[in-house]
Every structure is written in C-alpha cells, then in structure tokens.
Protein backbone atom coordinates (compact mmCIF):
# COMPACT_ATOMS: atom_id res chain seq x y z
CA UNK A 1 10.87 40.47 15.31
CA UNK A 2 8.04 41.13 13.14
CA UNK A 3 5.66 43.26 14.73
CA UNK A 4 2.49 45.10 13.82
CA UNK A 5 3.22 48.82 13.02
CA UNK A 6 0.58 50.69 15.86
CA UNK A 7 -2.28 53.04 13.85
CA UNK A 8 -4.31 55.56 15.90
CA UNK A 9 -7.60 54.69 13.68
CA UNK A 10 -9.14 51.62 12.36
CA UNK A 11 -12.09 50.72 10.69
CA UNK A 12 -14.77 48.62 12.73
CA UNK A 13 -17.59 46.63 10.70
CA UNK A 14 -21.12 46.41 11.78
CA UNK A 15 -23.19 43.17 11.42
CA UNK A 16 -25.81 45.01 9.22
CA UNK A 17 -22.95 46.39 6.74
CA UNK A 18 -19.50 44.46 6.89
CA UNK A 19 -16.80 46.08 4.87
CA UNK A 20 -13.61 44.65 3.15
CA UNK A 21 -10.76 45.47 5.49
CA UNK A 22 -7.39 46.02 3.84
CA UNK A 23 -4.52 44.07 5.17
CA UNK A 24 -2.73 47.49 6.70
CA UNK A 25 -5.89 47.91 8.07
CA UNK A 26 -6.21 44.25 10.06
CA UNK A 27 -2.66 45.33 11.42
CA UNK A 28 -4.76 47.77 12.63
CA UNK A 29 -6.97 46.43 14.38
CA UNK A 30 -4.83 44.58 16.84
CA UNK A 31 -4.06 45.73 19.97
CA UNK A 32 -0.62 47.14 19.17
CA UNK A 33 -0.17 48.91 22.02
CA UNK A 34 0.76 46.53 25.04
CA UNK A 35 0.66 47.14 29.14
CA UNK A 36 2.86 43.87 29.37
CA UNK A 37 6.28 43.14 28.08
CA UNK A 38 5.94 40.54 25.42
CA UNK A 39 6.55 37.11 26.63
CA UNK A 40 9.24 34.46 25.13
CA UNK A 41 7.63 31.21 23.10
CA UNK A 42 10.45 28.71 21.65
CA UNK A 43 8.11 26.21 19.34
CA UNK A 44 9.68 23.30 17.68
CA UNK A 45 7.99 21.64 14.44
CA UNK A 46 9.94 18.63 12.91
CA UNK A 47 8.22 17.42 9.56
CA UNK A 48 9.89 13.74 10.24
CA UNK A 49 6.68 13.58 13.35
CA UNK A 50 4.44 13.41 11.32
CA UNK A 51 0.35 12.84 12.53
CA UNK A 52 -3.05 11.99 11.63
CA UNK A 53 -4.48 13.38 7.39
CA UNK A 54 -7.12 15.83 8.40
CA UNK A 55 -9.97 14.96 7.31
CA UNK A 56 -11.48 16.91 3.50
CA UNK A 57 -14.89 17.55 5.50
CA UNK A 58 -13.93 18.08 9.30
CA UNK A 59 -15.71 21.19 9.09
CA UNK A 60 -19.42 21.23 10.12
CA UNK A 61 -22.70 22.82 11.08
CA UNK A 62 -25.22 21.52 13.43
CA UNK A 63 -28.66 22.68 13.48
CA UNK A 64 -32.64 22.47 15.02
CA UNK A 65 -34.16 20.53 12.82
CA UNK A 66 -37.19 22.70 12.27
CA UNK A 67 -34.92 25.04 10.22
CA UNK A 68 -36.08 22.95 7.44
CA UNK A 69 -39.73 24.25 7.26
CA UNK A 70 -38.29 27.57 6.79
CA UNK A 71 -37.39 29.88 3.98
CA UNK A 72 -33.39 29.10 4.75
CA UNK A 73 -32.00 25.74 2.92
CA UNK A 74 -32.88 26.78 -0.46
CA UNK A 75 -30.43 25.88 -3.72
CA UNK A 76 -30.90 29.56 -4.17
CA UNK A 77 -30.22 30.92 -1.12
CA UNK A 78 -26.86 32.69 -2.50
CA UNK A 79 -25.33 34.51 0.57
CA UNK A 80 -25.77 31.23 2.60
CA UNK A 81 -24.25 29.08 0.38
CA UNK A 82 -21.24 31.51 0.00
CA UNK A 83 -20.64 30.98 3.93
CA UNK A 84 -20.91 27.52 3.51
CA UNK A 85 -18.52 27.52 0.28
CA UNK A 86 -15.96 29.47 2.00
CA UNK A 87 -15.07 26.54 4.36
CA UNK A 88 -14.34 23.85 1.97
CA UNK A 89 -16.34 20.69 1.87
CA UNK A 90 -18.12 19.80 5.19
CA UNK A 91 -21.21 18.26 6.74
CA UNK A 92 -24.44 19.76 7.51
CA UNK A 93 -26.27 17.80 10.72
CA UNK A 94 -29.90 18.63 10.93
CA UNK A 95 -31.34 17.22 14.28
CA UNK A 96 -31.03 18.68 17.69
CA UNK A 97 -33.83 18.94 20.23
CA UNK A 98 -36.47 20.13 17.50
CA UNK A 99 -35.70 16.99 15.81
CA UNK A 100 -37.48 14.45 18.21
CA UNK A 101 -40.61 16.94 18.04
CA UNK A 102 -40.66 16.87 14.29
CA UNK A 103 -42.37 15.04 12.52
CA UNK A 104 -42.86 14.00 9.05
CA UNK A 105 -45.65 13.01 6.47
CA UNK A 106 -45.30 13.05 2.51
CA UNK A 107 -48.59 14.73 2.15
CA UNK A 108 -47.37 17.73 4.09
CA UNK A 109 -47.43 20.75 1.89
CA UNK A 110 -47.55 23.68 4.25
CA UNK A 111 -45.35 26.48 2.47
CA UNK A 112 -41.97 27.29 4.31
CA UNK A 113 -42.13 29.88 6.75
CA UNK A 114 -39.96 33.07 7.05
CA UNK A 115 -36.98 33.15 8.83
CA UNK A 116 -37.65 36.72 10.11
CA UNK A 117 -40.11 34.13 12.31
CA UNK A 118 -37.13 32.12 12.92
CA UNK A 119 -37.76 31.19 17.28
CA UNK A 120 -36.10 27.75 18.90
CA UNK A 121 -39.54 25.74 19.72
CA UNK A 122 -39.92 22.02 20.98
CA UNK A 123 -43.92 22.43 20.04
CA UNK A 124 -44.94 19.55 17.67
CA UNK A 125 -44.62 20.30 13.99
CA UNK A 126 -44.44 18.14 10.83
CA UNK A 127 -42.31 18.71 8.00
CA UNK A 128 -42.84 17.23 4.27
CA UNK A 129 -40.87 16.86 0.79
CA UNK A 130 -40.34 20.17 0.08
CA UNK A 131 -38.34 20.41 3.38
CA UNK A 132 -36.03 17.57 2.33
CA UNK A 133 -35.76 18.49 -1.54
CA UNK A 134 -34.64 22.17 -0.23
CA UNK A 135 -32.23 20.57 2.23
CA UNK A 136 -30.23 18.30 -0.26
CA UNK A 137 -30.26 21.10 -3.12
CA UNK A 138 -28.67 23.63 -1.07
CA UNK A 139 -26.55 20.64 0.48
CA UNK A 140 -25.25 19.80 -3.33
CA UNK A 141 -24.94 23.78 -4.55
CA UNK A 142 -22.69 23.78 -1.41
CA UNK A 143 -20.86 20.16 -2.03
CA UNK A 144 -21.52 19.19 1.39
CA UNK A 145 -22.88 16.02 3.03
CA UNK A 146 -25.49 16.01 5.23
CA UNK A 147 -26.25 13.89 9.03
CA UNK A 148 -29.77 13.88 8.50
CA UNK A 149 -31.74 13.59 12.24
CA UNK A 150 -35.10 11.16 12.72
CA UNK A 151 -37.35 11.36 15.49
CA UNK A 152 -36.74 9.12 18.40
CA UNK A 153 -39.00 10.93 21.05
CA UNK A 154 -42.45 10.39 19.03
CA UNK A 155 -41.53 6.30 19.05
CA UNK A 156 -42.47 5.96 15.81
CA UNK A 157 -40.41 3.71 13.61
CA UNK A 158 -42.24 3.62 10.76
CA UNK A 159 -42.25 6.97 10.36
CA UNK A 160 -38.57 7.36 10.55
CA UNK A 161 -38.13 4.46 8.15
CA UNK A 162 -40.36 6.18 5.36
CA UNK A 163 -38.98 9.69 6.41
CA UNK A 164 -35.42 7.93 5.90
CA UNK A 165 -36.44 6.42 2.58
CA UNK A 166 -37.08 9.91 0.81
CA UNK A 167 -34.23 11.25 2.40
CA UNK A 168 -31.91 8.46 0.88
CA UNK A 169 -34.02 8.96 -2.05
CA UNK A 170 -33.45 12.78 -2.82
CA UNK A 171 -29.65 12.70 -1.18
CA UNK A 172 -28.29 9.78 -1.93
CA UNK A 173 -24.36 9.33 -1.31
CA UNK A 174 -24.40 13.07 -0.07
CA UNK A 175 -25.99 10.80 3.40
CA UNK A 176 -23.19 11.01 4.99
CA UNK A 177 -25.49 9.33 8.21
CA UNK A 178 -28.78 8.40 9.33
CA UNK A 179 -29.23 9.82 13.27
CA UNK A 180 -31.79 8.61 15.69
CA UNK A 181 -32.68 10.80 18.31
CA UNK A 182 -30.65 13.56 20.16
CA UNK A 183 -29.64 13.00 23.56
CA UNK A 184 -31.90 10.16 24.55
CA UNK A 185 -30.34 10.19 28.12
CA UNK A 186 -31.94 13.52 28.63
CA UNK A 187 -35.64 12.55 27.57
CA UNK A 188 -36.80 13.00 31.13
CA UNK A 189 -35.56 16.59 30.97
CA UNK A 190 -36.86 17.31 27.68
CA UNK A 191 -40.80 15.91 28.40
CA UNK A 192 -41.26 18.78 30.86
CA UNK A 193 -40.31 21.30 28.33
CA UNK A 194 -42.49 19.58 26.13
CA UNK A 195 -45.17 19.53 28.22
CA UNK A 196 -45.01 22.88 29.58
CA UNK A 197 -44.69 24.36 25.84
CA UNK A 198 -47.23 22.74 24.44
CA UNK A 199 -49.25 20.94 27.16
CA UNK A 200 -52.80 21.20 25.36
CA UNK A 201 -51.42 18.68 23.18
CA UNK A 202 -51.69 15.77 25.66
CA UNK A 203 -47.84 14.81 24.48
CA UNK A 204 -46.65 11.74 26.12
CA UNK A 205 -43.82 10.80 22.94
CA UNK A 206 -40.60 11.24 25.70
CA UNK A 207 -39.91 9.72 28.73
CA UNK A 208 -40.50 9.14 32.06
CA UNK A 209 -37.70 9.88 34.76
CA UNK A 210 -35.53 7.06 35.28
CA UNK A 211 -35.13 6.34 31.53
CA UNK A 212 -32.22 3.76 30.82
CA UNK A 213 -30.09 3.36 28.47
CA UNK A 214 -31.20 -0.58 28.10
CA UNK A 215 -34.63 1.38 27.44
CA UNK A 216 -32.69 3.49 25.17
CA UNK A 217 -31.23 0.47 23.38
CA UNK A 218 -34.41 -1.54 22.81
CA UNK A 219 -36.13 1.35 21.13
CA UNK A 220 -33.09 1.97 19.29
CA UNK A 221 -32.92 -1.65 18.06
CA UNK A 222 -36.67 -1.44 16.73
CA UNK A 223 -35.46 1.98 14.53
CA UNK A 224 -32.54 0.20 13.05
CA UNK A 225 -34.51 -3.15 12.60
CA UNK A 226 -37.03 -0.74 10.81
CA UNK A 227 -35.76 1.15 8.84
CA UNK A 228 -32.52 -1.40 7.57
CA UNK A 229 -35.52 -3.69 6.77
CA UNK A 230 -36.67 -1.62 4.54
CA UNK A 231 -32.95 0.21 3.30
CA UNK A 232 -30.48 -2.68 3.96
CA UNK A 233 -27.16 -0.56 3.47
CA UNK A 234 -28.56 2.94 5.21
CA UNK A 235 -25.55 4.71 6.86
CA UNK A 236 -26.48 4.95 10.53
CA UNK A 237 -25.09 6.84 13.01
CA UNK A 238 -25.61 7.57 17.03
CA UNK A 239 -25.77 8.04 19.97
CA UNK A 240 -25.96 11.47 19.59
CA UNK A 241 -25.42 11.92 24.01
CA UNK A 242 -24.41 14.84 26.04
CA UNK A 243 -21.43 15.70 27.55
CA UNK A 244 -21.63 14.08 30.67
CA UNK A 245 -23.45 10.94 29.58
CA UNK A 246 -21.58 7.44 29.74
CA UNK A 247 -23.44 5.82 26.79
CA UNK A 248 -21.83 6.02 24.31
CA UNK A 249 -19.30 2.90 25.10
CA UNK A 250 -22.24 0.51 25.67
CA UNK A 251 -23.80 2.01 21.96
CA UNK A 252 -20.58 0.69 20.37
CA UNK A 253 -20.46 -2.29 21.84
CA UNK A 254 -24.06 -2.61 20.92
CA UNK A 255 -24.35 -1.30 17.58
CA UNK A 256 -20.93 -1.24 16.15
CA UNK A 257 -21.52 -3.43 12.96
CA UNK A 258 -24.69 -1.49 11.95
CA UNK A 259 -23.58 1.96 12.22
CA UNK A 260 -20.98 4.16 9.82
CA UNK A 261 -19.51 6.26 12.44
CA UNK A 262 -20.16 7.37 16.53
CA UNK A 263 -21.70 11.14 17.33
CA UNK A 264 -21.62 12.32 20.56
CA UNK A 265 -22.00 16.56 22.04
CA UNK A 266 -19.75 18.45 24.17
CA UNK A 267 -20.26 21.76 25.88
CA UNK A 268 -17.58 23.06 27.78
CA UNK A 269 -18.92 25.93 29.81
CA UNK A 270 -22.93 26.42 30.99
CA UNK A 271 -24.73 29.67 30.05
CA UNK A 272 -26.78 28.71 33.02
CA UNK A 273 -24.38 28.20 35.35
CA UNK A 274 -24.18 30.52 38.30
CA UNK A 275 -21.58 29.64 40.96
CA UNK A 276 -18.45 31.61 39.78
CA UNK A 277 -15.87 29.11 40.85
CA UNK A 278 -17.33 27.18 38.66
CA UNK A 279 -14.78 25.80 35.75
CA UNK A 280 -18.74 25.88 33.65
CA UNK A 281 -19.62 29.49 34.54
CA UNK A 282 -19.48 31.12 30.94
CA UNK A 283 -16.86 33.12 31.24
CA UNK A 284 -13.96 34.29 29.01
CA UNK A 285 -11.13 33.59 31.52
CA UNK A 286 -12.82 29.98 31.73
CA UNK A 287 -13.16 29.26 28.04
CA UNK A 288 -9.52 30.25 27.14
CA UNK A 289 -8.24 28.43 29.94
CA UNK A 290 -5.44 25.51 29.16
CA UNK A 291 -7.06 23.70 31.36
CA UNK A 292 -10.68 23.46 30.00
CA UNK A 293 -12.23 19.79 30.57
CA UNK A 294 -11.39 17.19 27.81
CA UNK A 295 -14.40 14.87 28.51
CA UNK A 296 -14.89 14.28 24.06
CA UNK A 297 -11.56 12.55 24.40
CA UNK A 298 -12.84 9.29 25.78
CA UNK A 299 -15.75 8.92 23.61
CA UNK A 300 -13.50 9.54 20.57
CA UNK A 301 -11.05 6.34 22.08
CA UNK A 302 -13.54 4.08 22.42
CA UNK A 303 -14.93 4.44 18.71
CA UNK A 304 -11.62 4.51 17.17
CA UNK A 305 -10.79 1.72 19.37
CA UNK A 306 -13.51 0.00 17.82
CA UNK A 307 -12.60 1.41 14.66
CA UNK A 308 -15.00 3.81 13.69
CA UNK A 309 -15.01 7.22 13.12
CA UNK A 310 -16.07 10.12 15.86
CA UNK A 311 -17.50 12.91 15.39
CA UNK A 312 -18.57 15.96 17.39
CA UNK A 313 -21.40 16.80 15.70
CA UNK A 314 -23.23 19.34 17.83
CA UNK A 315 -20.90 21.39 20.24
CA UNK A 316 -20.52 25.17 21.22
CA UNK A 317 -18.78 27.21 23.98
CA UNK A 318 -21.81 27.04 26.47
CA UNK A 319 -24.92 24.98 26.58
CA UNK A 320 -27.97 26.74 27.24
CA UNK A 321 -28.04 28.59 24.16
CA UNK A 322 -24.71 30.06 24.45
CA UNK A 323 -24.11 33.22 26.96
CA UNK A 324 -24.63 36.39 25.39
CA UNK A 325 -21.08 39.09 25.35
CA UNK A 326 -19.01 35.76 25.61
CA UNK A 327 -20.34 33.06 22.94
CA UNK A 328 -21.36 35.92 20.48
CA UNK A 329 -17.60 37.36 20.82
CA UNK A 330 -13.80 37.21 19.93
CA UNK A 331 -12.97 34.92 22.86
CA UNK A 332 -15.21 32.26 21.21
CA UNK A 333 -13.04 32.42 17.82
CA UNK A 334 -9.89 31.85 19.97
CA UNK A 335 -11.53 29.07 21.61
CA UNK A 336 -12.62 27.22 18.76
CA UNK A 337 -9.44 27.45 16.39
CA UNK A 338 -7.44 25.66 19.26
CA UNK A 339 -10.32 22.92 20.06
CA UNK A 340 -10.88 22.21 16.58
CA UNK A 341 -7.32 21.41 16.20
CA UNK A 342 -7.32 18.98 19.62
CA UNK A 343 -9.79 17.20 18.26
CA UNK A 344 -8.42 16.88 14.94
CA UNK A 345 -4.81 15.38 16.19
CA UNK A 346 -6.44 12.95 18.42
CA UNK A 347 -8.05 11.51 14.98
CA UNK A 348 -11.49 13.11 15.36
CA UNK A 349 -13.67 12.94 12.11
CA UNK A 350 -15.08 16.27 12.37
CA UNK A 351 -17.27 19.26 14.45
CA UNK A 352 -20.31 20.35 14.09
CA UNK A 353 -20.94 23.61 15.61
CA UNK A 354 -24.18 24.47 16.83
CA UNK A 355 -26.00 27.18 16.06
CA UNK A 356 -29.78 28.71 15.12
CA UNK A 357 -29.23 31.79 13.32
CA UNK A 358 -30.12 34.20 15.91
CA UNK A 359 -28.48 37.21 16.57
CA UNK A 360 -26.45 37.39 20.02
CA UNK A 361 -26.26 34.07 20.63
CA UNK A 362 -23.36 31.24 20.00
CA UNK A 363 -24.73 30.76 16.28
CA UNK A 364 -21.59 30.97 14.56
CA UNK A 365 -23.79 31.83 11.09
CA UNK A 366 -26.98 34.34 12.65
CA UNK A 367 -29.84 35.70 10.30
CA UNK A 368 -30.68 39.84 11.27
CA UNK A 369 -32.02 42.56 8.83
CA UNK A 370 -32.98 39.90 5.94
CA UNK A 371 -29.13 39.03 5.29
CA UNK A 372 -26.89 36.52 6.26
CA UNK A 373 -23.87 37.48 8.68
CA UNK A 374 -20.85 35.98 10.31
CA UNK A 375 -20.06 35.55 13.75
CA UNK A 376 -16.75 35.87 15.09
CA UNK A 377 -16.15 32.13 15.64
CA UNK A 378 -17.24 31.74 12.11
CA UNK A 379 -13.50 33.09 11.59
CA UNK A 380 -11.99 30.26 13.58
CA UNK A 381 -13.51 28.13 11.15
CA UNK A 382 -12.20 30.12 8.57
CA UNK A 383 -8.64 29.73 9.89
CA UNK A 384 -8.91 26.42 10.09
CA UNK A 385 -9.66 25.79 6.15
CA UNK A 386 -7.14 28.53 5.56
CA UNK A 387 -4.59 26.04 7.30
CA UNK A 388 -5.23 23.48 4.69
CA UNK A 389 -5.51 20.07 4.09
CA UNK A 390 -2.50 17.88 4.79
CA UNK A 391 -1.00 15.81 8.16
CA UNK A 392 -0.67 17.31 11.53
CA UNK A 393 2.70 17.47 12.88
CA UNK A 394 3.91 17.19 16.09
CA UNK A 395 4.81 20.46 17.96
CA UNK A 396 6.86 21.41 20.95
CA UNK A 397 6.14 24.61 22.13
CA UNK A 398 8.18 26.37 25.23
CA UNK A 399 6.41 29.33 27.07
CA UNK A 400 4.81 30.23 29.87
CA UNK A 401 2.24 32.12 28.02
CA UNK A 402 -1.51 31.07 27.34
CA UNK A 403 -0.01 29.63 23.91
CA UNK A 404 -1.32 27.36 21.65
CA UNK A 405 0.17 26.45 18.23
CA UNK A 406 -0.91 23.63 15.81
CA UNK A 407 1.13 22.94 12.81
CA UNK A 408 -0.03 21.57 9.67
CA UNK A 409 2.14 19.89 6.51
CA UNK A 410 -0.21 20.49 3.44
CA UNK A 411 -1.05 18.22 0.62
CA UNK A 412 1.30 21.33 -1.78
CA UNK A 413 4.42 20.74 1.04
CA UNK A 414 4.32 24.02 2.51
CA UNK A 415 4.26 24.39 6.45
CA UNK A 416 1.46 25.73 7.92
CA UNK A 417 1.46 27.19 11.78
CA UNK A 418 -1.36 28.09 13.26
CA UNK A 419 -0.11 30.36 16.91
CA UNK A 420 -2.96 31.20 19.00
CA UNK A 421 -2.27 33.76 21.84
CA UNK A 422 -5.26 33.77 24.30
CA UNK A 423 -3.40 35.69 27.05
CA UNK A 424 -5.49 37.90 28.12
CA UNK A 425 -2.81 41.31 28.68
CA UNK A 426 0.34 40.06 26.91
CA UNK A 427 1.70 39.58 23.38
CA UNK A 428 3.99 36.35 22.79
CA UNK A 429 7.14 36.62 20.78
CA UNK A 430 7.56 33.51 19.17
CA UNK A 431 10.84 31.66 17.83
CA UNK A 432 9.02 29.48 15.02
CA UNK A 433 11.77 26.34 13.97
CA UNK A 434 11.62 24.35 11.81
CA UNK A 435 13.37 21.57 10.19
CA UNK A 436 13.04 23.52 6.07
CA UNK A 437 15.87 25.08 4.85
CA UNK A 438 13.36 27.75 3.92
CA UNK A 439 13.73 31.63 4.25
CA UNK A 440 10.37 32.62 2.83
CA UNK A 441 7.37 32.64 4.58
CA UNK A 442 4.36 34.30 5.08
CA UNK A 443 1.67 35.43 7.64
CA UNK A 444 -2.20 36.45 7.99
CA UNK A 445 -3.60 37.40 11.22
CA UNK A 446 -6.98 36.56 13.04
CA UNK A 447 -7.76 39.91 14.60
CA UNK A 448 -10.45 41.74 16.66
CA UNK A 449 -10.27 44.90 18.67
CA UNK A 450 -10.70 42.86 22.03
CA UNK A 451 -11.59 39.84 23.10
CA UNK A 452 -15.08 40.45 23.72
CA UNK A 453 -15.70 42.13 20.54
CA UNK A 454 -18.56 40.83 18.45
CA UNK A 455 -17.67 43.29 15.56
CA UNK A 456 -14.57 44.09 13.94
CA UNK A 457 -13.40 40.75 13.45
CA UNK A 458 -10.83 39.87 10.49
CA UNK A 459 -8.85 37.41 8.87
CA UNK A 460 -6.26 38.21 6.11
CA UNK A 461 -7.48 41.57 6.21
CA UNK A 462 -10.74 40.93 5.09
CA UNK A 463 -14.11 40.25 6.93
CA UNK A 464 -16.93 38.50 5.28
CA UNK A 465 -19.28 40.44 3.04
CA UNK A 466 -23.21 40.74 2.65
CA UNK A 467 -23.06 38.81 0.23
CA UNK A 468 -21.41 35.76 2.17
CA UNK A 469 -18.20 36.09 0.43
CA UNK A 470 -14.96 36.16 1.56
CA UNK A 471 -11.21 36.79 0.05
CA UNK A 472 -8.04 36.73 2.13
CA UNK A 473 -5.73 39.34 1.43
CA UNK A 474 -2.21 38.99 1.30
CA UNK A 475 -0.18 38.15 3.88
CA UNK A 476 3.12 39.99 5.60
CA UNK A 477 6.07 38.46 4.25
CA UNK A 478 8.57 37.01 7.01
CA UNK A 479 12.42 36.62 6.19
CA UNK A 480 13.74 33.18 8.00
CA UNK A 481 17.01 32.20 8.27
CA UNK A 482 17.46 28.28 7.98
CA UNK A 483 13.92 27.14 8.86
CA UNK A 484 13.49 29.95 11.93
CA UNK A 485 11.06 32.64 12.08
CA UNK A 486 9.90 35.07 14.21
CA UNK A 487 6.75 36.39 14.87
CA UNK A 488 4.56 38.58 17.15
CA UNK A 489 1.59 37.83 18.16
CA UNK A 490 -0.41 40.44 19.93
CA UNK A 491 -2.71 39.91 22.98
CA UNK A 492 -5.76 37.90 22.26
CA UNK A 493 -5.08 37.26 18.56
CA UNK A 494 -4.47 34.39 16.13
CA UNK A 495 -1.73 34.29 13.29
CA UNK A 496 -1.20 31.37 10.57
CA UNK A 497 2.46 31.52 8.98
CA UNK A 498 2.60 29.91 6.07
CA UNK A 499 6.62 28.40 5.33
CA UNK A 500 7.16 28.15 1.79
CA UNK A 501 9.54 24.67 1.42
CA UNK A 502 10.86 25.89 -2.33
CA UNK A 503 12.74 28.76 -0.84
C-alpha cells in the first residue's frame, strides 16, 4: 500500500503570502498519523460503462452583479485572470440579488469604485458601458463565456432590452445566456430588505406577498417579448429559482422554445439555521454527509427531459452568505469535488459557485490586502480540471467508509480517479481495478492540515500564488499489477490517480 511517509514539520501558507509547497512537503501536510485503523474500499471501474462527455466549460463563477461598477473585471486585472485561467474554459454569471437592484443607463459614467469598498448591498445603483466593456474584456483575456443577469425587480423591459443590446453588442458569441431576474419566487422576501436598506427611496420595483408564479410568468413574457423584438436570436436563459421552489417545471413548459438552456440555485445547508438536528444547520458533519439532500436532481430531469441543458449557476455550501469556520474551510473543498462530479454524471451543464470576494465567507475567490487569494474550495475546482476532459465512467465502489470516488476516461485515454475520503477520523485503503492492462500510474493529493483549515491547503504540492498562478507538481508514482492499484488515502483528504493505458 502506498502510504504517505509521516514528517514532524510542515509548512502552512497564509492568505496574505501563499508559498509554493513541494510535493514531499503536501505529503506532509496530511494527517499521517491516524487514531483509527484504516478502513477497506474495493472500487471497480470498467472503461466498457462508459457515461455522459463532460462538458469543456462546466466550471463556473457566480457573482452580485454590482461587482461590475468596481475596480475588479478589468482585461488587466492579471492575478484574477490567472485564477480564472487555471480552471480551463468556464462561464462567468453576473446576476444575483444585486442584479434586480441594478440598473443601467448608457450615459452612466461614474468611475469604478475600489474593491477595498467591496460590501454586498441591495441599495439602488446604476451601472453604464464601462461596466460591460470591462466585463467582456476580462471575460475574453480569460476565454470564458459569460450569463449576463437583467433586472426583473425594477419591471422595466425596456431597459433590459437596451441593457441586453450593448451587452450582445460588446460580447457577442462569448453570451453564453441572457438571465431575467434571480429568484423571482422570493420577491416578497427581498422588498423588505429593500425597503429597510434603502427606504428613503420610496422603492416599490418587487413584490407584494403572495407573488405567483403566473405573475412571474406574465412579466417574464413582456421581457422576452421585449427584448427578442428587438434581438430576435438572443440566448435566453431562466428561471434562475431557489432551492426549494417548484417553478422551474412550469418555466419549461412555458418557455422552452425561447430559451438556450434552464438555471436554477441550490444550497444545501443554511448559515442561518439554528436547530441542530437540523440536516441545514451548517455544519461539517452535515455537509460531508452521504446523505445530503439531492433536490437539483429534479430540476436537471425535467430540462433534459425537455431537452435542454441545466445548469447550476449560483450554488454554495450554505445560503445566508455561507457560515464562517465551515464554508471558508477544508470541509467545503471535500464537499464540492464530490457534488461537482454528481452533477456532472447526471448530465448537468455546469456550476456556478457563488461567491463575493470577501474574506471569511463561502467566496471560493476572496479579495484581502489589495491581492487576489484562493479559498480552499477553489482547490476542488482545481481537482476537478486536473481530472480532465473526457466521459465519466461508471464506478462500483465497496466500503463502509464516507467514500466517494468518480472516475474519468480522458479525451488522451488515460484513466483518471478521483477518491475522496471525507471520514472524519479514518484513512481508507483503497483496491483501485481496473479493466487496463496498465502498471503505471500516478497520484497527486488534495491536502489540508484538517478539515476545518482555511490555510494550508494544496494540490500537487503546490498552492496558488499571489500572483494567481498555479503549477502542479509531480505526482507519486504507483506500481499496478494488471489494472490494480492501491492507494491510501488519509482522513479528510482527496487523491486523483492518474492510470497511464500505454504501460
């Protein structure tokens, strides 16, 4: 069995100065040392089972739309577009809550605003050209496509049809989709905040309690009516619900032949939830649990049943913000490599996580000390791309640990696993076979020094540096014989082993 050799020092990075970790060094950082005995995982990969392509830009961002009036989506913005760079292609969706308070006007020059004044705020605000030129020159520097939120809440159609126009104008095919509104069914919610934020204001743009969704769909139909009158092949996109909302069948049905692909949010835990029996109270025993609520997985059937794409594009470990010590740390990276991959094999487009570039928070990307730094569940993202492009495969794993392995046949025919322990006390030794005839094989590790870390985190040996870049090490070589392999996984820690099929 291939096991980490046990060091009595590592090195631990800081978020203001992150360091280049050797590959001895990620060993490292694991927790070597175990109070359990290891537990027994038998997993099965057969490259004849073969599953849905991944798709080239599953990968994505979501963000508050008012990030665009500040000093962050600029084709020069370096460090930023390294992060971005690192993950492949992708999609950028700019929208959220702040997008049905924004505004827009073409006359609007105000100058962009720091991000050291960076704050979450549903207080009216318009943004102009400058916004959207900065948005689709940092989206093309980064070759990613953008889902590009309009403002629902004001009820202003025209706007959003002229605001749509420049966008289409200065993006073009990097559109991937035109969104109206975010979460609609929660307008009734949102107006108090509104009101209580910015009350002088006399706002009365979102909706009374006991908003429908056949209100929903007539002010939808006057958007789409709107602005396809005026840009007859626009790529639309919605309904952009919540988690618990039941929408988002009735949008299809609805809206099917007008739109380019369904959105819809999922949350899985509550940062405001306070009864701890709870399966939403943030906690880490709750977010790595196997049996974590799958309520995405209808919304996803009933666009593909209607055959259009899904796509989760805003989503996070807990709503609310994220809870601080749990979203901000390891456990969230653990989380989020096996969801990504769910969603994935049940033919998901892509994920957008959500985030505002504040420190502490569930922003996987957060903005502290005028740089640029990486959350640990940036890493899971990391992993992910690592794992490469190619078809899923179907995997049979036996254990009785908290186990999850996805397995992934690239576009070069090598075999990628991807074994994700999120036992809390023991390590898994896992039997990896396969049906290669392949003895060579490789493996890099996603470590931390616990699972609530929110420093220290590594992948291939390396963390990501101030400069946003980021270069894998290489990996521990694994001797197979005829297609097996065996590998340890510590407590709380990811590993992708890479099977070369030439050897």
């Amino acid at each position: 069995m291939n096991k980490p050799t046990s060091y009595s020092s590592i090195t631990i990075m800081s978020p203001k100065s992150y360091i280049l970790l050797g590959a001895v060094t990620a060993i490292a950082v694991l927790h070597a040392v175990s109070e359990t005995d290891p537990q027994k995982a038998r997993i099965t990969i057969s490259a004849d089972k073969a599953g849905v392509i991944i798709p080239s830009d599953f990968l994505g961002f979501s963000f508050e739309k008012k990030i665009l009036s500040r000093e962050c989506f600029q084709p020069s913005n370096t460090p930023l577009i390294n992060l971005f760079r690192n993950l492949g292609r992708g999609i950028i969706r700019v929208g959220a809550a702040e997008g049905d308070c924004t505004e827009w006007s073409r006359s609007e020059t105000s100058p962009l605003a720091s991000m050291k004044s960076n704050r979450f705020s549903l207080k009216i605000s318009t943004i102009g050209p400058l916004s959207v030129d900065n948005l689709f020159g940092f989206a093309k520097e980064c070759g990613w496509r953008v889902i590009y939120g309009l403002n629902l809440g004001s009820n202003k159609p025209e706007m959003a049809a002229d605001e749509a126009a420049y966008a289409m104008q200065m993006g073009g095919p990097m559109v991937l989709a035109l969104e109206v509104g975010n979460e609609p069914n929660l307008f009734h919610h949102n107006n108090k905040k509104l009101q209580t934020d910015a009350k002088d204001l006399g706002l009365n743009d979102l909706r009374p309690n006991g908003y429908t969704y056949a209100q929903f769909r007539d002010e939808t139909e006057r958007y789409y009516q709107t602005i396809l009158a005026r840009l007859p092949h626009a790529p639309m996109t919605g309904p952009a619900t919540t988690k618990t909302c039941p929408w988002v069948p009735d949008f299809i049905r609805d809206f099917k032949d007008r739109i380019v692909l369904v959105t819809s949010h999922g949350y899985p835990l509550s940062a405001k939830e306070e009864n701890l029996q709870s399966p939403r109270f943030p906690s880490v025993e709750n977010l790595l649990s196997v049996n974590i609520e799958d309520d995405w997985l209808p919304k996803l059937k009933a666009a593909t049943s209607a055959n259009l794409p899904w796509r989760l594009d805003e989503y996070n470990s807990a709503s609310g913000g994220g809870k601080r010590g749990l979203s901000d740390s390891f456990a969230s990276a653990l989380w989020n490599t096996d969801f990504m991959f769910k969603v994935a094999e049940h033919g998901g487009a892509g994920i957008n996580i959500h985030g505002g570039f504040s420190p502490g928070n569930y922003s996987p990307i957060y903005f502290l000390d005028n740089s640029y730094h990486a959350s640990p569940i940036y890493y899971s993202m990391l992993l992910f791309h690592q794992a490469g492009l190619g078809r899923l495969l179907s995997v049979e794993c036996q254990t009785s640990a908290n186990l999850a392995v996805h397995a992934v046949l690239g576009d070069d025919h090598k075999l990628r696993v991807v074994l994700i322990n999120k036992d809390l006390k023991s390590p898994v030794e896992a039997s990896v076979i396969t049906s290669f005839a392949s003895t060579k094989a490789e493996v890099i590790r996603l470590t931390a020094p616990s699972v609530t870390s929110t420093e220290g985190v590594s992948l291939a040996g390396s963390s990501v540096l101030n400069d946003g870049s980021w270069k894998a090490q290489p990996g521990e070589p694994i001797q197979g014989v005829n297609g097996k392999f065996e590998v340890f996984l510590p407590a709380v820690s990811a590993a992708l082993l890479t099977i070369d099929n030439g050897g």
